[in-house]
N, C-alpha and C. Protein backbone atom coordinates (compact mmCIF):
# COMPACT_ATOMS: atom_id res chain seq x y z
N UNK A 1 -19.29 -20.57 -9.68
CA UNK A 1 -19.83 -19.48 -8.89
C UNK A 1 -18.69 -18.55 -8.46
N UNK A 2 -19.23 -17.23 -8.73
CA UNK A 2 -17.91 -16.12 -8.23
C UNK A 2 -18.01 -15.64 -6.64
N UNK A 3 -16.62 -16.05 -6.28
CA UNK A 3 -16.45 -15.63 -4.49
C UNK A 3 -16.33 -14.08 -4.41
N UNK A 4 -16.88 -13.98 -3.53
CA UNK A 4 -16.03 -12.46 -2.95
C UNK A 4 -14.90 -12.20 -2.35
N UNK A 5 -14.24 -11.18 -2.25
CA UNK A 5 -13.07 -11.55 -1.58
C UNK A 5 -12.68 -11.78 -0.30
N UNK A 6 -13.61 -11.80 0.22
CA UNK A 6 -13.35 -12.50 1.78
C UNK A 6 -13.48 -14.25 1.52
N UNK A 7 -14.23 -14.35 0.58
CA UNK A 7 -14.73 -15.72 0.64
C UNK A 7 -13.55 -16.75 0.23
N UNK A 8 -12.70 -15.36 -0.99
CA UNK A 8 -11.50 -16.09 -1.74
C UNK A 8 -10.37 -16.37 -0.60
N UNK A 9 -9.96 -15.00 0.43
CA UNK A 9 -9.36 -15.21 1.31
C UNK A 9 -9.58 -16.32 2.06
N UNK A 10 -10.41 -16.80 2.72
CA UNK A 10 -10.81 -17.38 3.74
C UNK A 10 -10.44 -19.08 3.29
N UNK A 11 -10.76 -19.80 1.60
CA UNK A 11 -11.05 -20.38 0.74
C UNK A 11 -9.17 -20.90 1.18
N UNK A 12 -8.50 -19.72 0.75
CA UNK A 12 -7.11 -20.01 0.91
C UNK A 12 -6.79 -20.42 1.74
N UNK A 13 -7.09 -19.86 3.32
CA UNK A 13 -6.49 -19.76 4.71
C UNK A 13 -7.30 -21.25 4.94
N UNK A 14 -8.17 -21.89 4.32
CA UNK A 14 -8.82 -23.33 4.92
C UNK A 14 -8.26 -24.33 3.73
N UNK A 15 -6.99 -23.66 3.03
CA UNK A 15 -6.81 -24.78 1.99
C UNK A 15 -7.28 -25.66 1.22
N UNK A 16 -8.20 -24.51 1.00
CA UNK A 16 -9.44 -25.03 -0.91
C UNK A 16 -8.95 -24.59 -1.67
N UNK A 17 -9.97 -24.59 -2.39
CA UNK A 17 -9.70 -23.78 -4.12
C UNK A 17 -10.76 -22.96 -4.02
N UNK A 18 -9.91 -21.56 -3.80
CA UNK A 18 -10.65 -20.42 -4.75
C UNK A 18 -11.07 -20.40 -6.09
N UNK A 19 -12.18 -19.36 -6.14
CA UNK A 19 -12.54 -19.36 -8.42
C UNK A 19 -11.33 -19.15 -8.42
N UNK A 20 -10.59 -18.20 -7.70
CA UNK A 20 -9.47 -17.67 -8.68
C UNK A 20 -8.40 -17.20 -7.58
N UNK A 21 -7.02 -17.09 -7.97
CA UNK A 21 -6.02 -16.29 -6.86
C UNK A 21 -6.26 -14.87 -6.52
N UNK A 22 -6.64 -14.93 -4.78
CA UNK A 22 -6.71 -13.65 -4.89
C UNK A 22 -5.59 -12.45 -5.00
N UNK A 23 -6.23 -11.08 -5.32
CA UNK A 23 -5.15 -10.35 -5.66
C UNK A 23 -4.39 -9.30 -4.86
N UNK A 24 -3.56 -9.15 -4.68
CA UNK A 24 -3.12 -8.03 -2.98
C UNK A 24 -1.87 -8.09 -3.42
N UNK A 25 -2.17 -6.39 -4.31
CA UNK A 25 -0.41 -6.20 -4.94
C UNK A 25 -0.04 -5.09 -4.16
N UNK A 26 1.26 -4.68 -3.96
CA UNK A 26 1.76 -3.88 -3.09
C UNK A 26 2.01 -2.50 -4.14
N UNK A 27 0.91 -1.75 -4.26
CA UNK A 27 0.57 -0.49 -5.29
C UNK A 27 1.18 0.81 -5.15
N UNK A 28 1.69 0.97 -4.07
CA UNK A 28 2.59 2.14 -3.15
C UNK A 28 2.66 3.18 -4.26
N UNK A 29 3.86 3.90 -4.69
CA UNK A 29 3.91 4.86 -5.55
C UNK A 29 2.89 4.83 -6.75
N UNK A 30 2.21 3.67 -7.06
CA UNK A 30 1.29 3.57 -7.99
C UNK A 30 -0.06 4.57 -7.37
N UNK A 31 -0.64 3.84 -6.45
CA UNK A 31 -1.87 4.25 -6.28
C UNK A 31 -1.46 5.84 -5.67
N UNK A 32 -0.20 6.29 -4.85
CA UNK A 32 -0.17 7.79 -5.00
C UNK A 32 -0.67 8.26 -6.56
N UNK A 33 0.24 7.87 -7.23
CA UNK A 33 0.38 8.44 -8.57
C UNK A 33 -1.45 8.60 -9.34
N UNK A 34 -1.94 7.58 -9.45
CA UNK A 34 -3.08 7.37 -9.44
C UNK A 34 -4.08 8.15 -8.79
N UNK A 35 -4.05 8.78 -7.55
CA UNK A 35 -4.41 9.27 -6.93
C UNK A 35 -4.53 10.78 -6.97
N UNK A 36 -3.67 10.97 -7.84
CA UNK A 36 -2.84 12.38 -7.89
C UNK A 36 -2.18 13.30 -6.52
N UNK A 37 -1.56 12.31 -6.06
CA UNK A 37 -0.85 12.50 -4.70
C UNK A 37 0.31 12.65 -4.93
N UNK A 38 1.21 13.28 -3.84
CA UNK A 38 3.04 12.98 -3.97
C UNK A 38 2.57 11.61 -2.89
N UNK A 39 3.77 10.96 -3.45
CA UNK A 39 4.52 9.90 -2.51
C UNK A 39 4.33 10.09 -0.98
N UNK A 40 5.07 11.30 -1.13
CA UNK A 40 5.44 11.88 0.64
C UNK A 40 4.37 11.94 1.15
N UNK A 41 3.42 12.74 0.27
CA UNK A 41 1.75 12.84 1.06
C UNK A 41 1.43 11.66 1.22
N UNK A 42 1.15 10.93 0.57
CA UNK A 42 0.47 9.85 0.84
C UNK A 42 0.89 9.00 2.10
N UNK A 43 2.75 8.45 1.72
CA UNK A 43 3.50 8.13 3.38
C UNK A 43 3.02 8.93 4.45
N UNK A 44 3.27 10.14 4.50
CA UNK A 44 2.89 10.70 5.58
C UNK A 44 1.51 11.17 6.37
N UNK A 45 0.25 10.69 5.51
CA UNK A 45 -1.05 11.19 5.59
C UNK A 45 -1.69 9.50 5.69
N UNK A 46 -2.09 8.87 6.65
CA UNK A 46 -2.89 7.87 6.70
C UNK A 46 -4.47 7.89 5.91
N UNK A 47 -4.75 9.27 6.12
CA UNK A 47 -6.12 9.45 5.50
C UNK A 47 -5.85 9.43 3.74
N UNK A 48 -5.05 10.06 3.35
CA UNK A 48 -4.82 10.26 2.51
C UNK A 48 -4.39 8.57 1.54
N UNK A 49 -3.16 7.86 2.25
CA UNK A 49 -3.09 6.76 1.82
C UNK A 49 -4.41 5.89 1.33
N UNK A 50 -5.53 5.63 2.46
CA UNK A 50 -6.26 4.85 2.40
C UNK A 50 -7.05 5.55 1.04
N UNK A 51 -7.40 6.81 0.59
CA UNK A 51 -7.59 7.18 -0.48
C UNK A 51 -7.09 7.09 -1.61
N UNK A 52 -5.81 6.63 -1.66
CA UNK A 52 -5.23 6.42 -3.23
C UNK A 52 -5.49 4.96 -2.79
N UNK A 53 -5.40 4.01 -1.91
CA UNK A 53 -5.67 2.71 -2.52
C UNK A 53 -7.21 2.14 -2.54
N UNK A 54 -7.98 3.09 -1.95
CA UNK A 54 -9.24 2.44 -2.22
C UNK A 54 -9.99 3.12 -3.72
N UNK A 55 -9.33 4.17 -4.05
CA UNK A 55 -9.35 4.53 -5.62
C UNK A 55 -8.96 3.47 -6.41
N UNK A 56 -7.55 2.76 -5.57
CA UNK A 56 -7.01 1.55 -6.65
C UNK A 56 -7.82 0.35 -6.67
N UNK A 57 -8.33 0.13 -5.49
CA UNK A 57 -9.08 -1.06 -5.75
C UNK A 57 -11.00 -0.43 -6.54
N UNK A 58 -11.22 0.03 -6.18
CA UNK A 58 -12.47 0.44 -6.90
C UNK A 58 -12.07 1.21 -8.65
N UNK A 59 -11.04 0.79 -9.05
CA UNK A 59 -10.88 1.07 -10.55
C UNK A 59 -10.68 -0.75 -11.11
N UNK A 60 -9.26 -1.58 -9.92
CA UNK A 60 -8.84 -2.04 -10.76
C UNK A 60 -9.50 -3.81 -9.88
N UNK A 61 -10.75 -3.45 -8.90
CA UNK A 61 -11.08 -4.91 -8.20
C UNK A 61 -9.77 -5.61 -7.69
N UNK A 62 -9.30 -4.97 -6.96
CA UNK A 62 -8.11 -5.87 -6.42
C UNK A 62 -8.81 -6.52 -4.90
N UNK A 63 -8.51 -7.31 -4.33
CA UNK A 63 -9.17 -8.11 -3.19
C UNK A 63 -9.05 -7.75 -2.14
N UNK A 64 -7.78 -7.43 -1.94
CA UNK A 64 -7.52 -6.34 -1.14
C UNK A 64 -5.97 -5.71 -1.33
N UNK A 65 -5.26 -4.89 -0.12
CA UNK A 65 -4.31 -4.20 -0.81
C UNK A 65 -2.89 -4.02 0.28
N UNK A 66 -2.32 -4.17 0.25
CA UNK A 66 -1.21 -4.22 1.27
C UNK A 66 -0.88 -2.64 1.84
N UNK A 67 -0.70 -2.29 3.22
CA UNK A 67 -0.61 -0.96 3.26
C UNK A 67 0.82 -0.54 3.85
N UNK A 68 1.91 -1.49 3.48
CA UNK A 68 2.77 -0.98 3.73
C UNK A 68 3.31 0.14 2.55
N UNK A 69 4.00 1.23 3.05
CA UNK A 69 4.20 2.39 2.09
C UNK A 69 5.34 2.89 2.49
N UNK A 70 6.37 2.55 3.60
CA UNK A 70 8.06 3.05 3.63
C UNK A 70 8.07 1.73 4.26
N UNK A 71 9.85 2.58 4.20
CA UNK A 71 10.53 1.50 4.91
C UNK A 71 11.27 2.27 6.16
N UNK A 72 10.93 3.68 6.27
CA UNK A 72 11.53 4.29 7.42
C UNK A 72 10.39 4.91 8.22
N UNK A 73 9.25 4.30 8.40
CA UNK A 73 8.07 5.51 9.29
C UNK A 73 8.25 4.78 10.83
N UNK A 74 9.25 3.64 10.59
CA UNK A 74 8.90 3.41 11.92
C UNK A 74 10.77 3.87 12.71
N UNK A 75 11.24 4.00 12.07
CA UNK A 75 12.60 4.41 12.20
C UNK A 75 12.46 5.97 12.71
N UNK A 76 11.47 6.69 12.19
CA UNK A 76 11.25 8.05 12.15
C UNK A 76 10.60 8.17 13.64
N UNK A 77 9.89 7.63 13.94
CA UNK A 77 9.20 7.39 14.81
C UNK A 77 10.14 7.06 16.53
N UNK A 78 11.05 7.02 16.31
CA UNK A 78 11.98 6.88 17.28
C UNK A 78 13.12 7.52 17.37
N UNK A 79 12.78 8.65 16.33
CA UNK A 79 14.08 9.48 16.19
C UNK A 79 15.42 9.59 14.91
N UNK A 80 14.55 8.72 14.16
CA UNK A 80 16.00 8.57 13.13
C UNK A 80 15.98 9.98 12.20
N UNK A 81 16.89 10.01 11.30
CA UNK A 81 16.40 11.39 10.05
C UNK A 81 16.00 10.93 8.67
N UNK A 82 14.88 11.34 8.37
CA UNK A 82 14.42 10.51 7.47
C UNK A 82 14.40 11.54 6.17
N UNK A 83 15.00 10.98 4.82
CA UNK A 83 14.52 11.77 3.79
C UNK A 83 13.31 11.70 2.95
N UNK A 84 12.11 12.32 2.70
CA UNK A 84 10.83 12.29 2.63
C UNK A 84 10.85 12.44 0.97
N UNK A 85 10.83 11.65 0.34
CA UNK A 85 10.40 12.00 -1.21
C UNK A 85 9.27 12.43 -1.98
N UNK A 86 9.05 13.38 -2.70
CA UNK A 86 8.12 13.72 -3.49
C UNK A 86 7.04 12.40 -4.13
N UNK A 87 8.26 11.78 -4.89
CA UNK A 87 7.25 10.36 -6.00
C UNK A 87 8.68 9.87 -5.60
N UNK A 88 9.05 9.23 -4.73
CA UNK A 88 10.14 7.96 -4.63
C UNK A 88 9.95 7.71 -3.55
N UNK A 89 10.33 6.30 -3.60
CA UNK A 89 10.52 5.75 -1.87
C UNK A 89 11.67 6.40 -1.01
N UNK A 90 11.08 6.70 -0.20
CA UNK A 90 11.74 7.28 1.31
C UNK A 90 12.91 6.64 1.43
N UNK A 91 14.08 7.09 2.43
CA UNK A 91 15.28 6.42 3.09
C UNK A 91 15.59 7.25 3.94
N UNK A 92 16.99 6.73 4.34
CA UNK A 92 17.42 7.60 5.53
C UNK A 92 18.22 9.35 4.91
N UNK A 93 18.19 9.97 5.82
CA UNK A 93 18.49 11.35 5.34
C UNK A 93 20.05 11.09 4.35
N UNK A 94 20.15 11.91 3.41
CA UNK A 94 21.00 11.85 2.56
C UNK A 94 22.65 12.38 3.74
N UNK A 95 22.28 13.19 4.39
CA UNK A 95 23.35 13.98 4.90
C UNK A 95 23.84 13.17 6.45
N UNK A 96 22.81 11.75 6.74
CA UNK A 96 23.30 10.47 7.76
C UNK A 96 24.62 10.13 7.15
N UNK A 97 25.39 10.07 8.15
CA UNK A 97 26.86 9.04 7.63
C UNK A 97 26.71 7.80 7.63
């Protein structure tokens, strides 16, 4: 019998056996790309994010989807300088020492 994916989750977290492993890949520049988004939009647009990955999961049935998408929004968020990429992952401003 086929689980859903809560059922597969849940299956895990009570240490059974799922039909199958569930799937929760970290799609970041993918599902922009996919999306026909920049990178930056997508990092910087929450609405927007949740749109390239629920495009990704309603093409490719993924179970669910991880929504981390930088590694500086929370750095930014307190003042750091952040360099914002088109289609690449983010970092700190090029011109930081």
């Amino acid at each position: 019998m086929s689980m859903t994916s809560y059922e597969r989750y849940v299956a895990v977290c009570e240490l059974r056996q799922p039909d199958r492993v569930p799937v929760s890949p970290l799609i970041m520049t993918f599902a922009a790309r996919l999306a026909g988004m920049s990178y930056g939009d997508y990092c910087l647009h929450g609405e927007m994010m949740a749109e390239a990955q629920l495009a990704c999961i309603r093409r490719f049935g993924y179970d669910s989807v991880n929504v981390t998408a930088d590694a500086v929004r929370e750095a930014q968020a307190v003042g750091a300088p952040v360099f914002w990429q088109d289609d690449e992952v983010s970092g700190p401003s090029p011109e930081d020492p």
